[in-house]
Protein backbone atom coordinates (compact mmCIF):
# COMPACT_ATOMS: atom_id res chain seq x y z
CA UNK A 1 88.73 -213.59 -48.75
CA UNK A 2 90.57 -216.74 -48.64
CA UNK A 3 90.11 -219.77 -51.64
CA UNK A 4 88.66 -222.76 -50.10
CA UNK A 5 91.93 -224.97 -50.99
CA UNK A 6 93.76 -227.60 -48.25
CA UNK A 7 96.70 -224.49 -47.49
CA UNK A 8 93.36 -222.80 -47.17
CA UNK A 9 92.77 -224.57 -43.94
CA UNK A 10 95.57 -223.82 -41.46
CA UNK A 11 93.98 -219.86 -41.77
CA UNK A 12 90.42 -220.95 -40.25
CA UNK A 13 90.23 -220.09 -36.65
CA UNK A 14 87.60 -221.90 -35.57
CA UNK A 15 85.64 -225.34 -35.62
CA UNK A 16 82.16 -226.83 -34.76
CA UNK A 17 82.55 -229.13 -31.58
CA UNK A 18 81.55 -231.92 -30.75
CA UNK A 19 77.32 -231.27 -29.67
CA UNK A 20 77.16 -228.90 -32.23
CA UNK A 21 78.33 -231.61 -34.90
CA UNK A 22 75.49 -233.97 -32.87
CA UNK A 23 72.93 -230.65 -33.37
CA UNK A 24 74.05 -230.80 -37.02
CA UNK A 25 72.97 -234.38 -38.02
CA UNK A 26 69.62 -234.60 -35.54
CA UNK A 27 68.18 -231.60 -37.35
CA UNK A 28 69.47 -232.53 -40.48
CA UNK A 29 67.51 -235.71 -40.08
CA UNK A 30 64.24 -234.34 -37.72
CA UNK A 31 62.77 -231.92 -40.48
CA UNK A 32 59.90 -232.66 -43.23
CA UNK A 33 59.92 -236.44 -43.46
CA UNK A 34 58.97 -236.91 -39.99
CA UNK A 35 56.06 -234.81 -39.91
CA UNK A 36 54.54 -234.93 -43.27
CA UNK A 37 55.54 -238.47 -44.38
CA UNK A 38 52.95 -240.47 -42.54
CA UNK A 39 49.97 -238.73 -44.31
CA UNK A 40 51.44 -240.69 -47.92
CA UNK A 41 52.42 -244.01 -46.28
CA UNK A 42 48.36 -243.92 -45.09
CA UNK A 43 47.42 -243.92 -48.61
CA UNK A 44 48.40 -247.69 -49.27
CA UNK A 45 48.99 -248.81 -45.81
CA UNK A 46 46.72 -248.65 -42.79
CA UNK A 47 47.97 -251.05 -40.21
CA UNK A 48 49.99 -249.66 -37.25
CA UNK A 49 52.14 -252.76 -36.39
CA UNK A 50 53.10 -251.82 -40.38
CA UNK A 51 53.41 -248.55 -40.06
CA UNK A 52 56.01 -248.52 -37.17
CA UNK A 53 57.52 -251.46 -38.89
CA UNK A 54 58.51 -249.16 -41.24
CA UNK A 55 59.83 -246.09 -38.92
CA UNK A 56 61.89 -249.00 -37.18
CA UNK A 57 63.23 -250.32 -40.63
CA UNK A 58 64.02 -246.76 -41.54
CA UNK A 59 66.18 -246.26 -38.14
CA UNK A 60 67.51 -249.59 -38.00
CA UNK A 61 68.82 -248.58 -42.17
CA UNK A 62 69.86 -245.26 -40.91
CA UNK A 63 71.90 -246.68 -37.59
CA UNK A 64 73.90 -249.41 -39.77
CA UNK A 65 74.57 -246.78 -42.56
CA UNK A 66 76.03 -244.19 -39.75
CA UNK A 67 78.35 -246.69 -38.14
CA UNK A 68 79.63 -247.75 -41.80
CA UNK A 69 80.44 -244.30 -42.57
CA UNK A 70 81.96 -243.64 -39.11
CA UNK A 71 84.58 -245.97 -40.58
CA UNK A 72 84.62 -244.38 -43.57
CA UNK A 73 84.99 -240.95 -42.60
CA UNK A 74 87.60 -241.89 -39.83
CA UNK A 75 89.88 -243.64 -42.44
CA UNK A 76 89.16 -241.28 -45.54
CA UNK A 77 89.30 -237.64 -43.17
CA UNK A 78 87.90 -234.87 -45.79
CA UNK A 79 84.94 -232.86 -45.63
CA UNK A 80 82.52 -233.46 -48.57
CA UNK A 81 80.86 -236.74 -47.40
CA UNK A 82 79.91 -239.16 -50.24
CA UNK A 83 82.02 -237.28 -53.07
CA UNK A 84 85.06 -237.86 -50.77
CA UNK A 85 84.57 -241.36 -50.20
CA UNK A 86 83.37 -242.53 -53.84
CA UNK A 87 85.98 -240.30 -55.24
CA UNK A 88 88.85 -242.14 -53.10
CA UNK A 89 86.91 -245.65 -53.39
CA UNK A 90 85.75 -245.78 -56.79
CA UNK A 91 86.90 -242.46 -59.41
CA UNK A 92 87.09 -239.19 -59.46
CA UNK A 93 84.09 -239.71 -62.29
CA UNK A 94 82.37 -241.60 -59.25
CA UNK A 95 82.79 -238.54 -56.32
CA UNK A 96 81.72 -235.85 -59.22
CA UNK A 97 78.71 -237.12 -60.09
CA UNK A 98 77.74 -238.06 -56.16
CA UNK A 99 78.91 -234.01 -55.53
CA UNK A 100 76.85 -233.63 -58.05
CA UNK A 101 73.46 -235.05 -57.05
CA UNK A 102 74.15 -233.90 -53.55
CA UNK A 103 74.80 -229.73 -55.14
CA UNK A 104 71.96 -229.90 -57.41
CA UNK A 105 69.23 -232.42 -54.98
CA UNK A 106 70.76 -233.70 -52.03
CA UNK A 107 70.85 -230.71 -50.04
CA UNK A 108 68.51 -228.18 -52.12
CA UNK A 109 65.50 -230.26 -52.44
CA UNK A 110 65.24 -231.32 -48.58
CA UNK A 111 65.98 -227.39 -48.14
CA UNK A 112 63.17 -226.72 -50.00
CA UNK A 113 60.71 -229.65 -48.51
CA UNK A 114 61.19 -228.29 -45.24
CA UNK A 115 60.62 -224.57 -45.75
CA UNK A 116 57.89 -225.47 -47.67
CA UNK A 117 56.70 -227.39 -44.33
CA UNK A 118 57.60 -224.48 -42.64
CA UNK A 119 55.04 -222.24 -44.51
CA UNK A 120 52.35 -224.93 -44.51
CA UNK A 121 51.89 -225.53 -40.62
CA UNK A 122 52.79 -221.46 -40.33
CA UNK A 123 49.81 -220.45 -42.87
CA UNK A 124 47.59 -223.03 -41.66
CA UNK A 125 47.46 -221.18 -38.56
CA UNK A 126 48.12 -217.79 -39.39
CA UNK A 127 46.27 -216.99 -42.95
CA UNK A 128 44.17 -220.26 -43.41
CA UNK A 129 43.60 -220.84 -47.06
CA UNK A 130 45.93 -218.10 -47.61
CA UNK A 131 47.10 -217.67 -51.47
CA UNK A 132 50.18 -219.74 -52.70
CA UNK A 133 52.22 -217.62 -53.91
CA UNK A 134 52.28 -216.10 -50.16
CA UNK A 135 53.19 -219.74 -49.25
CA UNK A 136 56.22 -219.73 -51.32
CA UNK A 137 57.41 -216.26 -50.24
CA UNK A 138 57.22 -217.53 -46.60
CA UNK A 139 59.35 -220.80 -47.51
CA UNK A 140 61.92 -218.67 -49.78
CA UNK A 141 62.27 -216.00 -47.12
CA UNK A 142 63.18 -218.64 -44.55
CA UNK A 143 65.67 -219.94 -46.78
CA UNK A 144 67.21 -216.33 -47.55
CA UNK A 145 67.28 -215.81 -43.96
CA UNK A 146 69.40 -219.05 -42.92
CA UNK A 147 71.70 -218.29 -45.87
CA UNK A 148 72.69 -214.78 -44.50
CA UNK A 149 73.44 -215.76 -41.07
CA UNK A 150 75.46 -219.44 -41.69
CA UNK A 151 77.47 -217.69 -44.81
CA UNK A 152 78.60 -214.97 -42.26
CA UNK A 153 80.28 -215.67 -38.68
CA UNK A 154 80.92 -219.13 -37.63
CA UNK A 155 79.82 -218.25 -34.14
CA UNK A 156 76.62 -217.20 -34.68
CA UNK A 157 76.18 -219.85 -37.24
CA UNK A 158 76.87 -222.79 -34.44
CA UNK A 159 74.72 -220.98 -31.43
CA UNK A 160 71.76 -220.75 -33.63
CA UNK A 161 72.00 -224.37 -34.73
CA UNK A 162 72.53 -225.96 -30.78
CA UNK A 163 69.79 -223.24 -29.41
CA UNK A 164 67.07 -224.44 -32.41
CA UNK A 165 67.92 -228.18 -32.54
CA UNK A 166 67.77 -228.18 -28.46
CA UNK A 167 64.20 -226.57 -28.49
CA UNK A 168 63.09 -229.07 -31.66
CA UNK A 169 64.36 -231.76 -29.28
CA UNK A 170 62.66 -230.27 -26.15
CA UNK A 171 59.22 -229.95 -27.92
CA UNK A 172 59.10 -233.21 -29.73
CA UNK A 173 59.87 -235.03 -26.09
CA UNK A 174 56.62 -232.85 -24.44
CA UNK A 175 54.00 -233.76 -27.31
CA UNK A 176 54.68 -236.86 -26.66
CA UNK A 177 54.32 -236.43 -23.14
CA UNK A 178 51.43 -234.78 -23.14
CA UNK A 179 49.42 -237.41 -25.63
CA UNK A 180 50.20 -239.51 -23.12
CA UNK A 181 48.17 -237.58 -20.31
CA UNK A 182 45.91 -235.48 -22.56
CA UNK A 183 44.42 -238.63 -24.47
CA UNK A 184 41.42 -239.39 -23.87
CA UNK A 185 39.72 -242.09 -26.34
CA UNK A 186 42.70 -243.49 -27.93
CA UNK A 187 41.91 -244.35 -31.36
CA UNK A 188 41.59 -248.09 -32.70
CA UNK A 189 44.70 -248.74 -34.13
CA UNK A 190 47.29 -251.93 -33.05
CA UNK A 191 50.83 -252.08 -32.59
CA UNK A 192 51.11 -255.88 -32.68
CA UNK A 193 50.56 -257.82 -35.96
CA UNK A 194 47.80 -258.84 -36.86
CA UNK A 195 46.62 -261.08 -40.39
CA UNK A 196 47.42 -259.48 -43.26
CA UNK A 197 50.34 -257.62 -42.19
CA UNK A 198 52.55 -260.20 -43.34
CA UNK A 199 51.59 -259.54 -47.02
CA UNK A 200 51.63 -255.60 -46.35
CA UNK A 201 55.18 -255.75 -45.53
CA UNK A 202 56.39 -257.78 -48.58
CA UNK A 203 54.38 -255.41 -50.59
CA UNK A 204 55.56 -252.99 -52.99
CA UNK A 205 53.58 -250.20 -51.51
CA UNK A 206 55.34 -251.41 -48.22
CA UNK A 207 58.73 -250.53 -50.13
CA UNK A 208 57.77 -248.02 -51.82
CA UNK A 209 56.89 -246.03 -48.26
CA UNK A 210 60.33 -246.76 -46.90
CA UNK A 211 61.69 -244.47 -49.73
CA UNK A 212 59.73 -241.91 -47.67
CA UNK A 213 60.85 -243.52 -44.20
CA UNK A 214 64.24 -242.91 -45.51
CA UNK A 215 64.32 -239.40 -46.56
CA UNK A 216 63.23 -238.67 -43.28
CA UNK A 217 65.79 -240.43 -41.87
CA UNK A 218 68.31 -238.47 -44.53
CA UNK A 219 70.97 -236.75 -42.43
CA UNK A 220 72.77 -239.29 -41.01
CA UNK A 221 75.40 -238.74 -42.80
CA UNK A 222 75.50 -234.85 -42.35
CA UNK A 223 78.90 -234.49 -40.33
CA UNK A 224 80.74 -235.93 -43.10
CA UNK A 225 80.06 -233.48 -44.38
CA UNK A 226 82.21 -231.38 -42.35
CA UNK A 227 84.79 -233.74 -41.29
CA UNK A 228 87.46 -230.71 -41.75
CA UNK A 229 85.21 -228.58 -39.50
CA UNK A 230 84.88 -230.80 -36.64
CA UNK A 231 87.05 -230.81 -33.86
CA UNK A 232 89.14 -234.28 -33.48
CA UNK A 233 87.37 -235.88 -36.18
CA UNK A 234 88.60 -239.55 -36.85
CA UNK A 235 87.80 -239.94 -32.42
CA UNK A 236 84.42 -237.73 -32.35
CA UNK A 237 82.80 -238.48 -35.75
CA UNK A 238 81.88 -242.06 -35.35
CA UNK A 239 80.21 -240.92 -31.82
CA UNK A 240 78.70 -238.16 -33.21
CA UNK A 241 77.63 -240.19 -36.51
CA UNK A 242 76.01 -243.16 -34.01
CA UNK A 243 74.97 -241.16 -30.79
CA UNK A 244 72.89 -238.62 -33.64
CA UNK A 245 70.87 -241.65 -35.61
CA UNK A 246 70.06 -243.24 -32.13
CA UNK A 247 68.16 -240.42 -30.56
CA UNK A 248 66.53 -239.43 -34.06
CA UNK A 249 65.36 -243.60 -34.03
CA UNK A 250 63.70 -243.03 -30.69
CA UNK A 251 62.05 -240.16 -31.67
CA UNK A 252 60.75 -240.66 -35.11
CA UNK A 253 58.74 -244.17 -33.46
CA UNK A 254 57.35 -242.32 -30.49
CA UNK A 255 56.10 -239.26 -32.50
CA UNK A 256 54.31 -241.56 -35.45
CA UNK A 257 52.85 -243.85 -32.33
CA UNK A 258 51.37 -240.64 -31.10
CA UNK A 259 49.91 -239.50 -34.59
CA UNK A 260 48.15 -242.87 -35.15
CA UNK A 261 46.92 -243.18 -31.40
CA UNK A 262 45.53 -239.76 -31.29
CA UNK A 263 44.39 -238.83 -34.50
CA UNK A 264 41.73 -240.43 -37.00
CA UNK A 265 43.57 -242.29 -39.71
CA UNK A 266 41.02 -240.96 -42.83
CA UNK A 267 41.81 -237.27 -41.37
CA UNK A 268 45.53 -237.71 -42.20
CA UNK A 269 45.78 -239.98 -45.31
CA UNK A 270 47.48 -237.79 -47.85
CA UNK A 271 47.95 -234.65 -46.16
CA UNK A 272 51.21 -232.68 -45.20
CA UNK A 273 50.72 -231.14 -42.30
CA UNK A 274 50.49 -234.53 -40.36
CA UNK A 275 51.34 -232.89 -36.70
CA UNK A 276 48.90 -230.17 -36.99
CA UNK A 277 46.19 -232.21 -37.65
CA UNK A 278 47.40 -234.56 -34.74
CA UNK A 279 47.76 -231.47 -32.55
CA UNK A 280 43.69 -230.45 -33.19
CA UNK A 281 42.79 -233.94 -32.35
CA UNK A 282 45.09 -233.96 -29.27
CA UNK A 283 44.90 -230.20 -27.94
CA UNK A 284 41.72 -228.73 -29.71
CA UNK A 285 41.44 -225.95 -31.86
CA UNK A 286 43.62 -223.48 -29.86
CA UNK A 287 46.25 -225.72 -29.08
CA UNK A 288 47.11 -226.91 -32.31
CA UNK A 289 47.30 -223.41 -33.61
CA UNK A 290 49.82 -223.19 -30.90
CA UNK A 291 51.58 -226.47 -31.82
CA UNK A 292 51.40 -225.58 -35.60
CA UNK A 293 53.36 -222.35 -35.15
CA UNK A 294 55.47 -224.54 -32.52
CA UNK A 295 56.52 -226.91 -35.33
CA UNK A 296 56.77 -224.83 -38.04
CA UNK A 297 59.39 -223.37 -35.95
CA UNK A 298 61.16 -226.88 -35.60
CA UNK A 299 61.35 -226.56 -38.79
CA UNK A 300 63.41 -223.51 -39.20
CA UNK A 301 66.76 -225.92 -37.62
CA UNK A 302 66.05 -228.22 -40.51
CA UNK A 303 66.96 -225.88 -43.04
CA UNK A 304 69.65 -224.18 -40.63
CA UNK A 305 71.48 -227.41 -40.36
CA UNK A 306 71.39 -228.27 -44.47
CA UNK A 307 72.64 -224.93 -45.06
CA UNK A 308 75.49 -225.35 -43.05
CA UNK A 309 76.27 -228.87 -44.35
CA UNK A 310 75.58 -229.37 -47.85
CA UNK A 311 77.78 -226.38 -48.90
CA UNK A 312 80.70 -228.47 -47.87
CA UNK A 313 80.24 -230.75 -50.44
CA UNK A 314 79.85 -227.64 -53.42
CA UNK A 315 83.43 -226.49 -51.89
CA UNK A 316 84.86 -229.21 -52.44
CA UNK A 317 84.15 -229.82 -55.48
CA UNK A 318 85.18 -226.18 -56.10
CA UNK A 319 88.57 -227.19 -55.00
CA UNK A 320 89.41 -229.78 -56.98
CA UNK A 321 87.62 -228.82 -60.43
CA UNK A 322 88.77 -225.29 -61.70
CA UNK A 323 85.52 -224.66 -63.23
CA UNK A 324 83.94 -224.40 -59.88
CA UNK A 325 86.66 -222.89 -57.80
CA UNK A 326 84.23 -219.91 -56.81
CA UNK A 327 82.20 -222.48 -54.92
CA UNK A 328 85.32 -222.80 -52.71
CA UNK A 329 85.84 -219.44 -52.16
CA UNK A 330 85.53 -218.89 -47.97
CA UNK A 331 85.63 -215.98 -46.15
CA UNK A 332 87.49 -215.27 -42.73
CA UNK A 333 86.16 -217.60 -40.49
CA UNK A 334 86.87 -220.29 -43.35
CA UNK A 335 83.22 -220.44 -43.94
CA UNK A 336 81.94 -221.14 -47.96
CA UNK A 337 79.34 -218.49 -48.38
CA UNK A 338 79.14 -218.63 -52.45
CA UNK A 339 78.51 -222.22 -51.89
CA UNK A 340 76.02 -221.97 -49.34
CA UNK A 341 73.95 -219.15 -51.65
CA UNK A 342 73.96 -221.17 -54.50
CA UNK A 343 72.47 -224.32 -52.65
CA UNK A 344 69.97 -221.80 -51.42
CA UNK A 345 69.09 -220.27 -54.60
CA UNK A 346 68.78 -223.71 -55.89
CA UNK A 347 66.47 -224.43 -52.61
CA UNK A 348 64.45 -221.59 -54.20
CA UNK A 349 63.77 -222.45 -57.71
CA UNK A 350 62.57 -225.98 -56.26
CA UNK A 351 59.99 -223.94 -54.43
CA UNK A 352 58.91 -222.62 -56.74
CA UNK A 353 58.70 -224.85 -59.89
CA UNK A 354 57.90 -228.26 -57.93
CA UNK A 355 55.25 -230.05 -56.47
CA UNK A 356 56.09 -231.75 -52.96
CA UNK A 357 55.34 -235.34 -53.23
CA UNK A 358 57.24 -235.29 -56.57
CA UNK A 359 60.28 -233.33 -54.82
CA UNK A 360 60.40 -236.25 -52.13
CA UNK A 361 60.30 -239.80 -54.01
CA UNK A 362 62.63 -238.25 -56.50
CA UNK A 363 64.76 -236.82 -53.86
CA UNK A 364 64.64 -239.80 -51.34
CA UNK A 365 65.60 -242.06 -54.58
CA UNK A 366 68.48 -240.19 -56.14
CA UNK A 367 69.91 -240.12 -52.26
CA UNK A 368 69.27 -243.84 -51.32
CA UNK A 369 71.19 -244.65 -54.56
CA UNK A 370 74.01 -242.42 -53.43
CA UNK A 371 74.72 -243.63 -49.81
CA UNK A 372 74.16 -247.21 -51.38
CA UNK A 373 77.49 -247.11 -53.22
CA UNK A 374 79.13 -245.53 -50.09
CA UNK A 375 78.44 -248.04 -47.70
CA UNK A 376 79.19 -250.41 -50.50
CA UNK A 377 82.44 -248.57 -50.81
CA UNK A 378 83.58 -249.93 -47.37
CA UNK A 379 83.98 -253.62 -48.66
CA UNK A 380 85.78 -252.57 -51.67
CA UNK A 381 87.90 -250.15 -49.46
CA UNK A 382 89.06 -252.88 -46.90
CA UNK A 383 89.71 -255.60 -49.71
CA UNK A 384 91.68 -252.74 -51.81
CA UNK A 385 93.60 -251.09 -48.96
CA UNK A 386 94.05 -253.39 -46.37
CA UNK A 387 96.69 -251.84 -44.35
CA UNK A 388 94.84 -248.33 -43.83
CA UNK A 389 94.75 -246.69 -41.08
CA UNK A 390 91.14 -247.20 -39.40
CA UNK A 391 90.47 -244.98 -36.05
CA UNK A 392 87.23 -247.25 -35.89
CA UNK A 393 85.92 -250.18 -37.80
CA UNK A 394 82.30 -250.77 -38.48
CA UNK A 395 80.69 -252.31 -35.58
CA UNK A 396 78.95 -255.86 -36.47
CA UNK A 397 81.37 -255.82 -39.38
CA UNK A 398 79.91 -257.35 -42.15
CA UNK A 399 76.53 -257.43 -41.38
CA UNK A 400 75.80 -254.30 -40.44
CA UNK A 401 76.31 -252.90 -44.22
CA UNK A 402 74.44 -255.80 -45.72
CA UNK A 403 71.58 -255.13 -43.86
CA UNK A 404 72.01 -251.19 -45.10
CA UNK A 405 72.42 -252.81 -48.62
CA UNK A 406 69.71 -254.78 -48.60
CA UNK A 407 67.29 -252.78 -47.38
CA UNK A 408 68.16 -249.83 -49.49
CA UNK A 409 68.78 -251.82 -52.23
CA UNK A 410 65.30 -253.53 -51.83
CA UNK A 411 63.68 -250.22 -51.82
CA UNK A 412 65.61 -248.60 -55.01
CA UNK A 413 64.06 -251.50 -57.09
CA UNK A 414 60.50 -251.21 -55.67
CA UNK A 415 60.90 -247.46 -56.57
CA UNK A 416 61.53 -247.77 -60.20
CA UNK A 417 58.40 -250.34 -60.23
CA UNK A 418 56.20 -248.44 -58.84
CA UNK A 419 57.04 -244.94 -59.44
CA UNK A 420 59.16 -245.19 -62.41
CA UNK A 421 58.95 -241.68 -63.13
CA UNK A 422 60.75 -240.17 -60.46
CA UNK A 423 63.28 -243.17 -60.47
CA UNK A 424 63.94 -242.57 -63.81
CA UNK A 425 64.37 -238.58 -63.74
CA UNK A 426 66.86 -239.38 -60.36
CA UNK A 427 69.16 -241.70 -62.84
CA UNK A 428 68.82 -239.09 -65.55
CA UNK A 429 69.65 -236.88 -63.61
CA UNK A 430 73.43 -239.14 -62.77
CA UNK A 431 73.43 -239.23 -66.47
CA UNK A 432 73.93 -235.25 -66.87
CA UNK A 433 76.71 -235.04 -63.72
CA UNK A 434 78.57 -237.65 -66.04
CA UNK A 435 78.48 -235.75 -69.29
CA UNK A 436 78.76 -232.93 -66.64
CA UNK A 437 82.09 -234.76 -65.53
CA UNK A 438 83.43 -235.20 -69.02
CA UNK A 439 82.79 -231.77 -69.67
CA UNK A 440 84.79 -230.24 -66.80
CA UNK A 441 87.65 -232.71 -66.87
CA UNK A 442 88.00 -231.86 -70.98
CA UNK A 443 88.11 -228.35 -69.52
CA UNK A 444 90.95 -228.53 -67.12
CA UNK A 445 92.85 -230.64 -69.63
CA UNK A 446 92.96 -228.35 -72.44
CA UNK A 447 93.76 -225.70 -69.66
């Protein structure tokens, strides 16, 4: 075995090209949000012109974030996404404590949403009002699974992403298809304002849904995570970054115009399992047993790519903080396979512990606040370090991260309004990767 540390990386033989780094971020981002998160936004918010308002938002967010971290990751070259950039921008205190969130929620807690997916649409159709506990076997054997294969041969690790994000891609592009030529007696939903959307979309309930718009659009960011990994980084990753958000924005508003067009709004509002239900309306009883077991197998690249990216960030930190320096630990093909089991055992005790809706507000918080700072980062990086080199500047430069600011910025506050509990536990949980920080760095000192 070789220790994850930069001499480290001249002995790795191999790297993920460019689709597969494009495979990487659209099934990091096309995973649980997309297909469960429409079912909560129903609660407070029935309007469709709204409703796609807010998948738009959410892409529009996502597509200005990506092209500010292109920069970013072009100028700052490291694997290990926001702790690389905050720890070169801000402080080493900074890129800890964003390693941090991402180690302990970033990564585990969407791993853990979307296997949990997996089981539901799975169970629904093959042990209906099965037990839970079977549930949560299903979603932690999923997660066992993906760990074994990406923490062994690089190879097999890329194939099985690019074959599984190419048939998620393949069967989200026929469902719509087929609602298109299968529906019948579309229902009575609009796409065009009408009055009262305008006070719907100043609402807090309005902001409050785009925290769930956004973790579904989490993943953008998920090559920079492997910026060491990728072949010819500082020319491919800002294509790779923009090309990845782009398609995932065209998808996300055709698949939630389908689910509102097909399916009864009061036979979705709260529930998980949003394309199943949209499937029985669309296909009948057969069919959508069919599409459940069809999606729940979309699922399965979700937490593929998230086990192949959010390890990066845990070796990292391994290399640069003593304390952690198993975490860096890779084996032949230079891949971090302690990292990538602890994320996944993480994954697990989220399954098991948590409830879903809780996992997701506090998740999608604690992550908004984290690429806020980043893309905040690339003001303070251009006004502190004007003479770097930058393979490629923002496009729209400045106003492409102020509208990523102010959008995500808008939401955090909304959040701590109106669901001050999970905003709350997502900055106390910052709170313990700073005494966590302290901790560590008193460590190496007095080493």
């Amino acid at each position: 075995m070789i220790v994850g540390s930069p001499q480290a990386k001249k002995h790795k033989p191999s790297v993920y090209g460019f689709y597969t780094a494009i495979s990487v971020v659209i099934a990091n981002m096309i995973g649980t949000g997309v297909f469960t998160s429409l079912g909560f936004q129903l609660v407070s918010i029935q309007s469709g012109f709204a409703i796609l308002l807010l998948w738009i938002a959410g892409g529009v967010t996502a597509l200005c974030g990506a092209m500010t971290y292109a920069e970013l990751g072009a100028a700052l070259p490291r694997s290990g996404g926001e702790y690389n950039f905050l720890t070169r921008i801000y402080h080493p205190a900074a890129g800890f404590v964003s390693g941090w969130v991402s180690a302990t929620i970033g990564f585990a807690a969407p791993v853990a949403l979307a296997a949990i997916t997996f089981s539901a649409y799975a169970m629904s159709v093959l042990d209906e009002g099965g037990a839970e506990w079977r549930k949560q076997a299903l979603a932690c054997t999923l997660i066992i699974v993906m760990a074994a294969i990406h923490g062994g041969r690089r190879s097999a690790s890329g194939s099985l992403q690019k074959v599984f994000t190419l048939i998620k891609l393949l069967v989200i592009i026929a469902f719509c298809t087929a609602a298109v030529f299968l529906l019948d007696a579309p229902q009575p939903v609009t796409f065009l304002a009408t009055a009262g959307d305008g006070s719907i979309i100043t609402s807090g309930a309005f902001a409050v849904s785009l925290i769930y718009v956004s973790f579904a659009y989490a993943g953008w960011n998920a090559a920079t995570y492997l910026t060491d990994e990728i072949e010819n980084p500082q020319k491919n990753l800002p294509r790779i970054l923009t090309i990845g958000a782009l398609i995932v924005m065209v998808l996300y508003v055709s698949l939630n115009a389908v689910f509102l067009v097909s399916t009864p709004i009061e036979d979705m509002v709260g529930k998980v399992e949003i394309g199943f239900i949209a499937a029985k309306a669309l296909f009948g009883e057969t069919g959508a047993d069919l599409t459940g077991l069809v999606m729940a197998s979309l699922l399965i690249s979700t937490v593929s790519a998230m086990t192949i990216a959010g390890p990066r960030v845990l070796q990292v930190i391994g290399q640069d903080f003593s304390p952690f320096r198993r975490l860096a630990v890779v084996n032949e093909d230079g891949i971090p396979m302690w990292a990538i089991y602890f994320q996944s055992a993480i994954a697990i005790i989220f399954i098991i512990t948590s409830s879903f809706d809780s996992i997701l507000v506090f998740a999608g918080f604690t992550l908004a606040l984290n690429t806020f700072f980043a893309v905040l980062g690339v003001f303070i990086l251009r006004w502190r370090e004007p003479t770097l080199a930058r393979p490629y500047k923002t496009f729209g430069y400045p106003f492409t991260p102020l509208i990523f600011l102010g959008l995500t910025g808008w939401t955090l506050i909304y959040v701590l309004v109106q669901r001050p509990v999970e905003g709350l536990f997502g900055l106390g949980l910052i709170a313990v990767g700073s005494i966590f920080y302290l901790v560590t760095t008193s460590m190496k000192d007095s080493t």
